[in-house]
Structures are given as C-alpha cells and as structure tokens.
Protein backbone atom coordinates (compact mmCIF):
# COMPACT_ATOMS: atom_id res chain seq x y z
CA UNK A 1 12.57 -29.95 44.41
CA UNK A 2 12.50 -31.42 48.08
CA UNK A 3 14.05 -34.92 47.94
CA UNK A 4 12.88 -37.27 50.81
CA UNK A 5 14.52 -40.44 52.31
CA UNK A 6 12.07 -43.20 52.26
CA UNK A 7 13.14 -45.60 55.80
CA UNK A 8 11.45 -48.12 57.52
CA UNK A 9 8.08 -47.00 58.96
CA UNK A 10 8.94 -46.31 62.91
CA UNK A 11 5.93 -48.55 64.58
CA UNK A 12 5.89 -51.65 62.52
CA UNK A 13 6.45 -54.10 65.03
CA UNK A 14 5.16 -51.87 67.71
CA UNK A 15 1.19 -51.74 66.34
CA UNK A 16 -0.06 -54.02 69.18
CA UNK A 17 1.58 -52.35 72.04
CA UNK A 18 0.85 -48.94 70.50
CA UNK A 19 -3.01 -50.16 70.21
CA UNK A 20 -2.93 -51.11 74.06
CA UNK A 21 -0.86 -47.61 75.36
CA UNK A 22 -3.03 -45.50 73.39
CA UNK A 23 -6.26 -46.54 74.28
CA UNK A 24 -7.14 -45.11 77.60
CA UNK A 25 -6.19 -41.48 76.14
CA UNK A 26 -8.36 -42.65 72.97
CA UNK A 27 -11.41 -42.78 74.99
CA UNK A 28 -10.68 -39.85 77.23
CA UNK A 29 -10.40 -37.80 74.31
CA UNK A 30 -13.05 -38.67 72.54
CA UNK A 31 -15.25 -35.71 73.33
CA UNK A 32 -12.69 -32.91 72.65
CA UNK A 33 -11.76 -34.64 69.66
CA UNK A 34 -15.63 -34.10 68.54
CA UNK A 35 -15.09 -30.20 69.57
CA UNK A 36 -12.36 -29.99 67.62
CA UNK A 37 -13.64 -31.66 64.46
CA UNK A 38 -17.27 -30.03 64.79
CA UNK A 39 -19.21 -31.24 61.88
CA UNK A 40 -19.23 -31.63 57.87
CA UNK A 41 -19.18 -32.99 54.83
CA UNK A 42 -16.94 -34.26 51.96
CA UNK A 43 -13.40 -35.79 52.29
CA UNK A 44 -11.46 -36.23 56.08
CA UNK A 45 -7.47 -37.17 55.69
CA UNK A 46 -6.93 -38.48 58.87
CA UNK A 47 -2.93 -38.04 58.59
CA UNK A 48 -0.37 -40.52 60.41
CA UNK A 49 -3.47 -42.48 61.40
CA UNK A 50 -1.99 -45.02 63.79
CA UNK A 51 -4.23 -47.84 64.25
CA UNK A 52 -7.58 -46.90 63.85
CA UNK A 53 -8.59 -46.23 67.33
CA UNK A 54 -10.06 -42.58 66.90
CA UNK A 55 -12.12 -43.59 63.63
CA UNK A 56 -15.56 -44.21 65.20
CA UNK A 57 -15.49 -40.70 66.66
CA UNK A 58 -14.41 -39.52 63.05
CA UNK A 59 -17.16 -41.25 61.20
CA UNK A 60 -19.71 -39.25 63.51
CA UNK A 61 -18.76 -36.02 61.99
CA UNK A 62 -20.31 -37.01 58.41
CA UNK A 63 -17.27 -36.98 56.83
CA UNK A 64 -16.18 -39.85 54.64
CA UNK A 65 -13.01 -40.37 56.48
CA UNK A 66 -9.47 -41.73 54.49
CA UNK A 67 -6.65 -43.03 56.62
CA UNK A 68 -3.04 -42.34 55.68
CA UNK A 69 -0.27 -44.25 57.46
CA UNK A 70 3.44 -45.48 56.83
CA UNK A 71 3.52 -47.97 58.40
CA UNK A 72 1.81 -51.61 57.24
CA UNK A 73 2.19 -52.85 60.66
CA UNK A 74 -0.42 -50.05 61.78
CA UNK A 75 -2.70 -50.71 59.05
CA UNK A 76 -2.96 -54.33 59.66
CA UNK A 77 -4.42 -53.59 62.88
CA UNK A 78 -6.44 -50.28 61.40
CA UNK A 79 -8.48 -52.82 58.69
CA UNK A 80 -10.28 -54.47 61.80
CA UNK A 81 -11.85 -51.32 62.56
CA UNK A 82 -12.19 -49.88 58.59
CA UNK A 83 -15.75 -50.65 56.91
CA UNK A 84 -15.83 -52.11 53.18
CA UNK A 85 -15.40 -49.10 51.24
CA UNK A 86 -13.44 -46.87 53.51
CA UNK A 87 -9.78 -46.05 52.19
CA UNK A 88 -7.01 -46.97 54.07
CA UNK A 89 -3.37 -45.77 52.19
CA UNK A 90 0.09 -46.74 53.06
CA UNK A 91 2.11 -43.74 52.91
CA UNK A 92 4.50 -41.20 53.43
CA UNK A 93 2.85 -38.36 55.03
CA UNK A 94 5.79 -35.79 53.62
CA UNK A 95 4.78 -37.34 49.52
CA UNK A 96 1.14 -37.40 50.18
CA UNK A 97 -0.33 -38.76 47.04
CA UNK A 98 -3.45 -36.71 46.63
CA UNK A 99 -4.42 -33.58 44.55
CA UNK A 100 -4.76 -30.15 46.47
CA UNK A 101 -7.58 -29.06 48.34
CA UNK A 102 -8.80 -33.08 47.94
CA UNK A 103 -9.88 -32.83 51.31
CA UNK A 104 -12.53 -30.61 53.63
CA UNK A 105 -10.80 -31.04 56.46
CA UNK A 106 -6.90 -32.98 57.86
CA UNK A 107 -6.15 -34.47 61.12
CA UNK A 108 -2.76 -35.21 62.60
CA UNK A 109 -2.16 -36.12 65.81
C-alpha cells in the first residue's frame, strides 16, 4: 500500500503569473505538441493540466479531452477556457481517481 501526503497544491496563488510566463512557449509549441499527440478518438487525461492554455490544440485531435489538476487556483483560471460539458477534476495526480485503461491516450507536461 503506497501512502501519500496530501499538501497544499504548489501554484495556487501563482495561476495568473503562471498563465502570463507560460504563454509565449504555449504558442510556440503548439505545432509539436500536434506531432506528438497525432490524432484519435475516445478519452485524453491531460495530467497536471495547469491552466488550460494547451486545450485548444488538444481538442483538435478528436479526443474528448479531461483535465486533472491539484491545484483550484489553476482551475479557476482553466474554466474560462473549458466548454459546458468538458471535465475539469481537482486532483492528486499520484491518487488519480479513474479506472485503468479509462483513457486512449495521457499527457503530462
């Protein structure tokens, strides 16, 4: 049995300047990120999801894409770009609360 600490998320409080540093490698990457992905179907965990800022490029794969992330302070910004019906879970990544194989494909930065 692996026993894990919960602790306070490491970026809440730090969402808005972590939105604004990230951005200019967000859209640089875009294109290798679509490489890397390729194209599919079914479920996409997108793993330690930050703040949203690579999920347009993930929706263009097909997948239905499901953002995990510990910390709420993320997430609050992450619902301004997250369509009605798209998941969005607060969570720790090491107790991931999802049945095996849920998922076609994981990303994590």
């Amino acid at each position: 049995m692996t026993l894990v600490r919960e602790r306070a998320a490491r970026y809440d409080g730090l969402a808005g300047w972590y939105d604004q540093h990230n951005a200019a490698a967000t859209d640089a990457n875009r294109d290798p990120l679509l490489d890397l992905l390729g194209t599919g179907d079914g479920l996409r965990l997108d793993l330690s999801r930050g703040t949203g800022q690579n999920l347009q490029t993930q929706r263009t794969t097909g997948r239905t894409v499901i953002g995990l992330d510990y910390s709420a302070d993320q997430l609050r910004l992450d619902r301004q770009r997250t369509a009605p019906g798209e998941a969005l879970i607060q969570a720790n990544a090491a107790v991931l609360p999802f049945a095996v194989a849920a998922f076609s494909t994981v990303a994590a930065p």
